[in-house]
PDB file of N, CA and C in Angstrom:
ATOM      1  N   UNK A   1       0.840  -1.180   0.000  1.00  0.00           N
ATOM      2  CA  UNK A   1       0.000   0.000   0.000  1.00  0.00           C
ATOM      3  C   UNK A   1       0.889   1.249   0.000  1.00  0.00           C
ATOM      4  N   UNK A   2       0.745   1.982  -0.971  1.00  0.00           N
ATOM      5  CA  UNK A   2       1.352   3.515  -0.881  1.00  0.00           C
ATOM      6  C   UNK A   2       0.909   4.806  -0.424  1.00  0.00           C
ATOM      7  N   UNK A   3       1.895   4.996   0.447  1.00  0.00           N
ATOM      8  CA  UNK A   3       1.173   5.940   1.841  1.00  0.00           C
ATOM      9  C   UNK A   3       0.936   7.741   0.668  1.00  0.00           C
ATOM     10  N   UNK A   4      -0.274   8.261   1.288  1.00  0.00           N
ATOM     11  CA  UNK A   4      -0.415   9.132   0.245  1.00  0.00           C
ATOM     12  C   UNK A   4       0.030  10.201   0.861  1.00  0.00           C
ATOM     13  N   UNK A   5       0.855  11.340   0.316  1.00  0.00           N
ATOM     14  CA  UNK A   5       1.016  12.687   1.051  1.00  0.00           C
ATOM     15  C   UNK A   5       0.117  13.850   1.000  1.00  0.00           C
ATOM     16  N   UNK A   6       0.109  14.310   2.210  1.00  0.00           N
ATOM     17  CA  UNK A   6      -1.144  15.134   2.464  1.00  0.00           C
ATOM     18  C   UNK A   6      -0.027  16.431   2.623  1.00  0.00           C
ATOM     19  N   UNK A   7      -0.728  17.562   2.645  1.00  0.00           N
ATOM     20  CA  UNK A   7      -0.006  18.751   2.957  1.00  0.00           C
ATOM     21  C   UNK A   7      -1.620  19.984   3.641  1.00  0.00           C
ATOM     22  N   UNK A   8      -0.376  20.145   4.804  1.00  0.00           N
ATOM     23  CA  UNK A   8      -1.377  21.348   5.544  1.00  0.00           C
ATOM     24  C   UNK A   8      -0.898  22.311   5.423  1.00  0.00           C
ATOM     25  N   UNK A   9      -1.939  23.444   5.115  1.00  0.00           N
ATOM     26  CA  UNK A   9      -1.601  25.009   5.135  1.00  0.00           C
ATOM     27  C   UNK A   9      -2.445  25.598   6.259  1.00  0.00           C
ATOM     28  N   UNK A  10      -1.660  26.851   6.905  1.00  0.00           N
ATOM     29  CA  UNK A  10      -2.280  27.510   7.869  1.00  0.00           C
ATOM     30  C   UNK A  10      -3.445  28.257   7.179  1.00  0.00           C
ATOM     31  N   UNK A  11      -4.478  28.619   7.270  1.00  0.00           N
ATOM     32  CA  UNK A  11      -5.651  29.386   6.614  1.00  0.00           C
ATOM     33  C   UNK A  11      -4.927  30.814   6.643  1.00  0.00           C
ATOM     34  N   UNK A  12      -4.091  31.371   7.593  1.00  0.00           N
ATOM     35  CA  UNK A  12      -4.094  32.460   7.738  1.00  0.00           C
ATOM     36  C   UNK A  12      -2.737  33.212   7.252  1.00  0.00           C
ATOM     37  N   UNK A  13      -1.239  32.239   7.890  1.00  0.00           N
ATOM     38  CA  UNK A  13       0.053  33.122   7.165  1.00  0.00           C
ATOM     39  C   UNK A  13      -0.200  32.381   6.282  1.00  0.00           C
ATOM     40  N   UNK A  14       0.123  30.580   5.938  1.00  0.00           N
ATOM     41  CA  UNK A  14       0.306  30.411   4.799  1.00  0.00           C
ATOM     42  C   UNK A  14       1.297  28.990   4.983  1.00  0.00           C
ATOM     43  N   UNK A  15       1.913  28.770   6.071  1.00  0.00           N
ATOM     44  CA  UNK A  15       2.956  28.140   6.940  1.00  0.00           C
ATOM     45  C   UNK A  15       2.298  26.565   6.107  1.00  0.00           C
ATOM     46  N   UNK A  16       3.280  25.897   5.375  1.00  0.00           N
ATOM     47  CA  UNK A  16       2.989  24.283   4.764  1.00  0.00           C
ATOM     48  C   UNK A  16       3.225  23.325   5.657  1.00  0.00           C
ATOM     49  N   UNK A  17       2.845  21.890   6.096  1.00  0.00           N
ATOM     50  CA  UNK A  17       3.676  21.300   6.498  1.00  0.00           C
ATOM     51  C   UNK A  17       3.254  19.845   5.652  1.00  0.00           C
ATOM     52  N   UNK A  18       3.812  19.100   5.572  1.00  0.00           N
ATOM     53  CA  UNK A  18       3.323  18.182   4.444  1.00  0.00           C
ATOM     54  C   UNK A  18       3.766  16.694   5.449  1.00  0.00           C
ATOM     55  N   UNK A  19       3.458  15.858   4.899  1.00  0.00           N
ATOM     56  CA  UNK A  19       3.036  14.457   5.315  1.00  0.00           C
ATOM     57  C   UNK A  19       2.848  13.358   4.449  1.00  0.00           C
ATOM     58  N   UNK A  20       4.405  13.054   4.661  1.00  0.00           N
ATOM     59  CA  UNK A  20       5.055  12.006   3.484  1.00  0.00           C
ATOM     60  C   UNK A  20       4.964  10.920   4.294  1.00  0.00           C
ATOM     61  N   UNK A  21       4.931  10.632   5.490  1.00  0.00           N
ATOM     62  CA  UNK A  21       5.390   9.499   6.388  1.00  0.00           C
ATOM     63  C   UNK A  21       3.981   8.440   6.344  1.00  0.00           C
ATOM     64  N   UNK A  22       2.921   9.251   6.176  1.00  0.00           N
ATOM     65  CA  UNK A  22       1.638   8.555   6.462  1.00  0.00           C
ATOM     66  C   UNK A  22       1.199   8.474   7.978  1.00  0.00           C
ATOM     67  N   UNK A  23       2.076   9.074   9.017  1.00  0.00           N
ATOM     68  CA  UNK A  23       1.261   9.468   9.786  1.00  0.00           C
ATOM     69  C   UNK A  23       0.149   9.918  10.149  1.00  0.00           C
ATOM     70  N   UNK A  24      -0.694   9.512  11.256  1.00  0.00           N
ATOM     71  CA  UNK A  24      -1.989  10.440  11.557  1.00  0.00           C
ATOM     72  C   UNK A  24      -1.771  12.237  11.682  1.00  0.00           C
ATOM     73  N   UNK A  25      -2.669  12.405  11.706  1.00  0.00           N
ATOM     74  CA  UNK A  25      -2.394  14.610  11.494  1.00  0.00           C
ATOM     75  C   UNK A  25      -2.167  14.914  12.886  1.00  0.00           C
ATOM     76  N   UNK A  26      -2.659  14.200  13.595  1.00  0.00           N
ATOM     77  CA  UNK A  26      -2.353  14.680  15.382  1.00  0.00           C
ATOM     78  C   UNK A  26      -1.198  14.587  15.625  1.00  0.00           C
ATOM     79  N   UNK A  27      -0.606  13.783  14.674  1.00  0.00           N
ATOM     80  CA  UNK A  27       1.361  13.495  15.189  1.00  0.00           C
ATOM     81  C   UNK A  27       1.844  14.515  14.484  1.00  0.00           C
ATOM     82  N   UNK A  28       1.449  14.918  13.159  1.00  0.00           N
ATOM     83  CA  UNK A  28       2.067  15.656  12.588  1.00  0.00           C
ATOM     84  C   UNK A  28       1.676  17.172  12.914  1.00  0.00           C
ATOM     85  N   UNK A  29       0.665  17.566  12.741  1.00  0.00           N
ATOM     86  CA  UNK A  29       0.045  18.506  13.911  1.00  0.00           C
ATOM     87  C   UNK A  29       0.190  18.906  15.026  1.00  0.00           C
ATOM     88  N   UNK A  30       0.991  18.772  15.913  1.00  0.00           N
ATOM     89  CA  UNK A  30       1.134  18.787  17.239  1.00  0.00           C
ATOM     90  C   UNK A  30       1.222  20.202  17.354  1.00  0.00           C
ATOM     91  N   UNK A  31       0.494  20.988  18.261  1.00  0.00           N
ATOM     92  CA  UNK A  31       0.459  22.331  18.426  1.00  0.00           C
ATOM     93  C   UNK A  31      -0.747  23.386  17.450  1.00  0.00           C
ATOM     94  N   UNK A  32      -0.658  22.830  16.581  1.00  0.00           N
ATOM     95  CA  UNK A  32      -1.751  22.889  15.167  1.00  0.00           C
ATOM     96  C   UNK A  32      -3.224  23.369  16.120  1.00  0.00           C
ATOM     97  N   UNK A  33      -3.920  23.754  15.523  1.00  0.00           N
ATOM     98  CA  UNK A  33      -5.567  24.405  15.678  1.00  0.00           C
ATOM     99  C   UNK A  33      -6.249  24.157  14.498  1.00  0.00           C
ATOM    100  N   UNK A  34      -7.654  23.311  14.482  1.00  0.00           N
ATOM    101  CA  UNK A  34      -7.961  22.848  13.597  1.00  0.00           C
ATOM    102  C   UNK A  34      -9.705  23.453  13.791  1.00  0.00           C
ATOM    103  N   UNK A  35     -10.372  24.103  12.865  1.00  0.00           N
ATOM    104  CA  UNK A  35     -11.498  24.181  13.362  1.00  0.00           C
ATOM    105  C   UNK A  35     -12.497  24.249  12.055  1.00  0.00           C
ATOM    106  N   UNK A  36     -13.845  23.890  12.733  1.00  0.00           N
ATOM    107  CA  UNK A  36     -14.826  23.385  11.469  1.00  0.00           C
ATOM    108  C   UNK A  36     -15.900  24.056  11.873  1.00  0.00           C
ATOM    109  N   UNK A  37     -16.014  24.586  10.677  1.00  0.00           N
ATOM    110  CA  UNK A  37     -17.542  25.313  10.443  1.00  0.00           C
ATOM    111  C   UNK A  37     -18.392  24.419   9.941  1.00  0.00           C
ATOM    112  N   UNK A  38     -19.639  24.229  10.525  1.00  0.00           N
ATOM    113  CA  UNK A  38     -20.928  23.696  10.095  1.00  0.00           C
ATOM    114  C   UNK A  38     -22.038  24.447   9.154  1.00  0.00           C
ATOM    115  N   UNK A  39     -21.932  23.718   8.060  1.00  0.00           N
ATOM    116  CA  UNK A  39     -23.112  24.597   7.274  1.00  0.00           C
ATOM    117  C   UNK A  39     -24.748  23.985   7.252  1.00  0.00           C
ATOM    118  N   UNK A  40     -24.536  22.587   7.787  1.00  0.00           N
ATOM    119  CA  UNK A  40     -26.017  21.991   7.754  1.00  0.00           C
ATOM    120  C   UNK A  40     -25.432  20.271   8.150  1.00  0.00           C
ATOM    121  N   UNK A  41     -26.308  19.884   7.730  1.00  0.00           N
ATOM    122  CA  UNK A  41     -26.025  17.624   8.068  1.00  0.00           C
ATOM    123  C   UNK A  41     -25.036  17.601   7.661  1.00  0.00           C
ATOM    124  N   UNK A  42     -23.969  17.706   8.061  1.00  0.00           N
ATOM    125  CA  UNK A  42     -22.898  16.654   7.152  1.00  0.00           C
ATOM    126  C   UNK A  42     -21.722  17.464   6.449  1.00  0.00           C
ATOM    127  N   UNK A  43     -22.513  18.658   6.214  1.00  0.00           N
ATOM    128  CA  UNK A  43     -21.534  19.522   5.570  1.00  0.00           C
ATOM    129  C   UNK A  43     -20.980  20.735   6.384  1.00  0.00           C
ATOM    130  N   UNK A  44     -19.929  20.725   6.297  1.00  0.00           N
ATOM    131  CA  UNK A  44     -18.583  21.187   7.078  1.00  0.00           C
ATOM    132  C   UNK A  44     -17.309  21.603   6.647  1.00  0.00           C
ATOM    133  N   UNK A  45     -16.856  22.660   6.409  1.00  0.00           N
ATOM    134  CA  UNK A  45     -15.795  23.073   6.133  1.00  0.00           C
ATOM    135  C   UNK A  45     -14.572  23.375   7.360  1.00  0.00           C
ATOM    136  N   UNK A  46     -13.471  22.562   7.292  1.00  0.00           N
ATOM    137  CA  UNK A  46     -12.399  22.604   7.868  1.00  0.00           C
ATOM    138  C   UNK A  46     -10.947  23.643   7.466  1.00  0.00           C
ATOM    139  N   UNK A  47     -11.057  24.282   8.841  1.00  0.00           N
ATOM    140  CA  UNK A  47      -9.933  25.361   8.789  1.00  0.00           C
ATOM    141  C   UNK A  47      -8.523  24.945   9.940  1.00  0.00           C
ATOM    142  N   UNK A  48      -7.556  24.873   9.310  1.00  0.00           N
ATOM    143  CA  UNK A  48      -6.606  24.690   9.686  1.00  0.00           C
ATOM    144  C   UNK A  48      -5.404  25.695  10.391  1.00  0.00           C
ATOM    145  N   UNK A  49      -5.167  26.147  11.222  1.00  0.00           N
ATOM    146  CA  UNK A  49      -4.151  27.110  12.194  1.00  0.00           C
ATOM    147  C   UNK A  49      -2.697  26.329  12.936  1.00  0.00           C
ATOM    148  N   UNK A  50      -1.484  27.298  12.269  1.00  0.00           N
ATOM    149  CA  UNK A  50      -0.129  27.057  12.449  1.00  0.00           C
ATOM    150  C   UNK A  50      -0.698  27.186  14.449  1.00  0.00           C
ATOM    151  N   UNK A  51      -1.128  27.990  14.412  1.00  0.00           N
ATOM    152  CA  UNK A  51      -0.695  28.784  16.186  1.00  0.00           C
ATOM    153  C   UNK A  51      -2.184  29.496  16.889  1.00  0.00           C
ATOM    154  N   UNK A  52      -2.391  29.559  17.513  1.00  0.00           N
ATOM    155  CA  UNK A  52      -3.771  30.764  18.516  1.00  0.00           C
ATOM    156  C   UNK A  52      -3.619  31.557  17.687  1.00  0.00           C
ATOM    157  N   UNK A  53      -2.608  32.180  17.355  1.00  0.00           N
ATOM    158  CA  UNK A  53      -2.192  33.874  17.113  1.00  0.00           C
ATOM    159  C   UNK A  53      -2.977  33.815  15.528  1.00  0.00           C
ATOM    160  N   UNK A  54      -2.490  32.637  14.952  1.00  0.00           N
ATOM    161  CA  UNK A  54      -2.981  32.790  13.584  1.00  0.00           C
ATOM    162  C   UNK A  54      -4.825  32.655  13.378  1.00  0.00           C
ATOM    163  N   UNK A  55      -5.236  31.836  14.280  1.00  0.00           N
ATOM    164  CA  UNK A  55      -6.270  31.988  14.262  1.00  0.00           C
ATOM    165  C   UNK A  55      -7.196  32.615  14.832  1.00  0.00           C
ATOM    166  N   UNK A  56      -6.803  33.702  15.781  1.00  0.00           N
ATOM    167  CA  UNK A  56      -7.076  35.101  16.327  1.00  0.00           C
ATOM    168  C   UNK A  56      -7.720  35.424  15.249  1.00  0.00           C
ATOM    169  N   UNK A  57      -6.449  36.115  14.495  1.00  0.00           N
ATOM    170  CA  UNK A  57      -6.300  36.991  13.118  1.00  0.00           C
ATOM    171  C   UNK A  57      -7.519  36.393  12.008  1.00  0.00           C
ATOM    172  N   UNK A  58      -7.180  35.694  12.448  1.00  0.00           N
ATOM    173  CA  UNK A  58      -8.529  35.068  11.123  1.00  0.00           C
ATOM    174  C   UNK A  58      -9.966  35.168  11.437  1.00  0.00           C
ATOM    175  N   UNK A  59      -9.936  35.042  12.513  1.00  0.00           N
ATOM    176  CA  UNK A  59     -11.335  35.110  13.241  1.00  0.00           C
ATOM    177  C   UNK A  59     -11.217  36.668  13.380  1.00  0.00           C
ATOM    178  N   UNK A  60     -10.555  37.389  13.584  1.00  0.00           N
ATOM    179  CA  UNK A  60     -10.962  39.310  13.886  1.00  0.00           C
ATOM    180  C   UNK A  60     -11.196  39.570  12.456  1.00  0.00           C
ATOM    181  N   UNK A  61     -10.687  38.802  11.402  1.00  0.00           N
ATOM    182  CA  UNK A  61     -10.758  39.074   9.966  1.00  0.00           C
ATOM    183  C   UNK A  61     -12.603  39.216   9.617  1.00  0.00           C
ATOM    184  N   UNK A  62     -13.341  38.254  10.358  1.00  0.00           N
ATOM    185  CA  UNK A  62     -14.049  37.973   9.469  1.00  0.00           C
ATOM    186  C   UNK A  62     -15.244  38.873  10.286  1.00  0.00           C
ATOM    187  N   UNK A  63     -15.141  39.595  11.775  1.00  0.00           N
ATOM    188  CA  UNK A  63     -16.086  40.090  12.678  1.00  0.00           C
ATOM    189  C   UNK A  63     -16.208  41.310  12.223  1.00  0.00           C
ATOM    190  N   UNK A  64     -17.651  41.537  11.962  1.00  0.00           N
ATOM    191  CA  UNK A  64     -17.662  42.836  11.781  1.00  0.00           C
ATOM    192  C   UNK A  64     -17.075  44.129  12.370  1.00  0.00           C
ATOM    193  N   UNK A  65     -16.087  45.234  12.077  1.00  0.00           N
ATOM    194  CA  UNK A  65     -15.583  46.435  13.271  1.00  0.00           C
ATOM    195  C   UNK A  65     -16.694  46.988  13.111  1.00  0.00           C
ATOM    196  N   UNK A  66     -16.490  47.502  14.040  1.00  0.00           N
ATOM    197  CA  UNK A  66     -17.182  48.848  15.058  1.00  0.00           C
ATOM    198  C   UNK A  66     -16.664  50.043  14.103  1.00  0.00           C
ATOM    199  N   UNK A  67     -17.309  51.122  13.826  1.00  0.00           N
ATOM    200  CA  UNK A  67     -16.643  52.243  12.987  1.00  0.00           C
ATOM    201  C   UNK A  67     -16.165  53.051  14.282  1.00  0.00           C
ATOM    202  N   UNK A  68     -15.593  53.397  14.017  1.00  0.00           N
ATOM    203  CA  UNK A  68     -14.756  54.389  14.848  1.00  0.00           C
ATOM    204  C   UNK A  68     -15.620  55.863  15.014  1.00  0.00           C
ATOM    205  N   UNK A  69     -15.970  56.285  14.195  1.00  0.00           N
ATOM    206  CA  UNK A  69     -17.036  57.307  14.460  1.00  0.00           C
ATOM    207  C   UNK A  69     -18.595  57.071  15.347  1.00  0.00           C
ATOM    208  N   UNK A  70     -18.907  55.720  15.305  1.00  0.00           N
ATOM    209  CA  UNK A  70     -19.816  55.432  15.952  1.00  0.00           C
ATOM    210  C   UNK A  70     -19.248  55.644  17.765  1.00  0.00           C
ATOM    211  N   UNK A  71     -17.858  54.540  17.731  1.00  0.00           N
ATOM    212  CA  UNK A  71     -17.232  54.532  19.248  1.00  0.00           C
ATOM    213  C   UNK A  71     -17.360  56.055  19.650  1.00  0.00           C
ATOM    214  N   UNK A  72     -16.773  56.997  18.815  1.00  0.00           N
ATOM    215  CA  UNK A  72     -16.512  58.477  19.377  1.00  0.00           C
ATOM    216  C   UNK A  72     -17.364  59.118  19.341  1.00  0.00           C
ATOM    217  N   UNK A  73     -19.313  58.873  18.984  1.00  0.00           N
ATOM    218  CA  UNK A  73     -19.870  59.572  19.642  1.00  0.00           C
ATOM    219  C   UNK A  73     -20.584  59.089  21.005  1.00  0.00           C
ATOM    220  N   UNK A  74     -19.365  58.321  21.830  1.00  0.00           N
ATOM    221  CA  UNK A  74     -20.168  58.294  23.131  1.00  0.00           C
ATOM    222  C   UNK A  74     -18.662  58.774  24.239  1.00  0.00           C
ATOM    223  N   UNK A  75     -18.062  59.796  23.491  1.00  0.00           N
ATOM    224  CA  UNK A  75     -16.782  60.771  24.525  1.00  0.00           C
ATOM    225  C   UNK A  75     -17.788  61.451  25.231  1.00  0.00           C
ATOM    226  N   UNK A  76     -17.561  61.854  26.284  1.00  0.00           N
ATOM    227  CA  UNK A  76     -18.473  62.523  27.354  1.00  0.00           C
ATOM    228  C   UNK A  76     -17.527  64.392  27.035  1.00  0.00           C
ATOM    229  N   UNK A  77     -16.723  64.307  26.467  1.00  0.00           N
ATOM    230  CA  UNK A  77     -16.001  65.611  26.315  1.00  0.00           C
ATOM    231  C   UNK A  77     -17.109  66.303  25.142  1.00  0.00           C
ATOM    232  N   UNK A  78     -17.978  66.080  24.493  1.00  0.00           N
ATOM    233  CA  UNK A  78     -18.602  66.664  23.443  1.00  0.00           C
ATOM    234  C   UNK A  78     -19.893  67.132  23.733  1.00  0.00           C
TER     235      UNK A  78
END
């Protein structure tokens, strides 16, 4: 049987790590953040993170901001 190579990318820098050995992803993964969005039964999209930090960033990416003009009309100086 020929072990197949898989390759992981971080969703967010970009960071490869690939998987020639045929190891499971938890060995090769170690430290890794793996997370899945549910869209309905069955269907699920999987996001993959080098680190926390990277998947911070990805997650502040997608939250709506606050406008900044909204925050500054509640200064008590005005």
């Amino acid at each position: 049987m020929e072990s197949e190579e898989t390759r992981f990318i971080c969703e967010w820098c970009g960071k490869e790590v690939d998987n020639t050995s045929g190891e499971p992803p938890c060995a090769v993964l170690k430290g890794w953040v793996t997370v899945s969005q549910w869209h309905g039964r069955g269907d699920a999209e999987h996001y993959t993170f080098c680190s926390f930090a990277c998947l911070r960033a990805w997650v502040d990416s997608l939250v709506p901001k606050i406008p900044n003009i909204f925050l500054k009309s509640f200064d008590e100086g005005d």
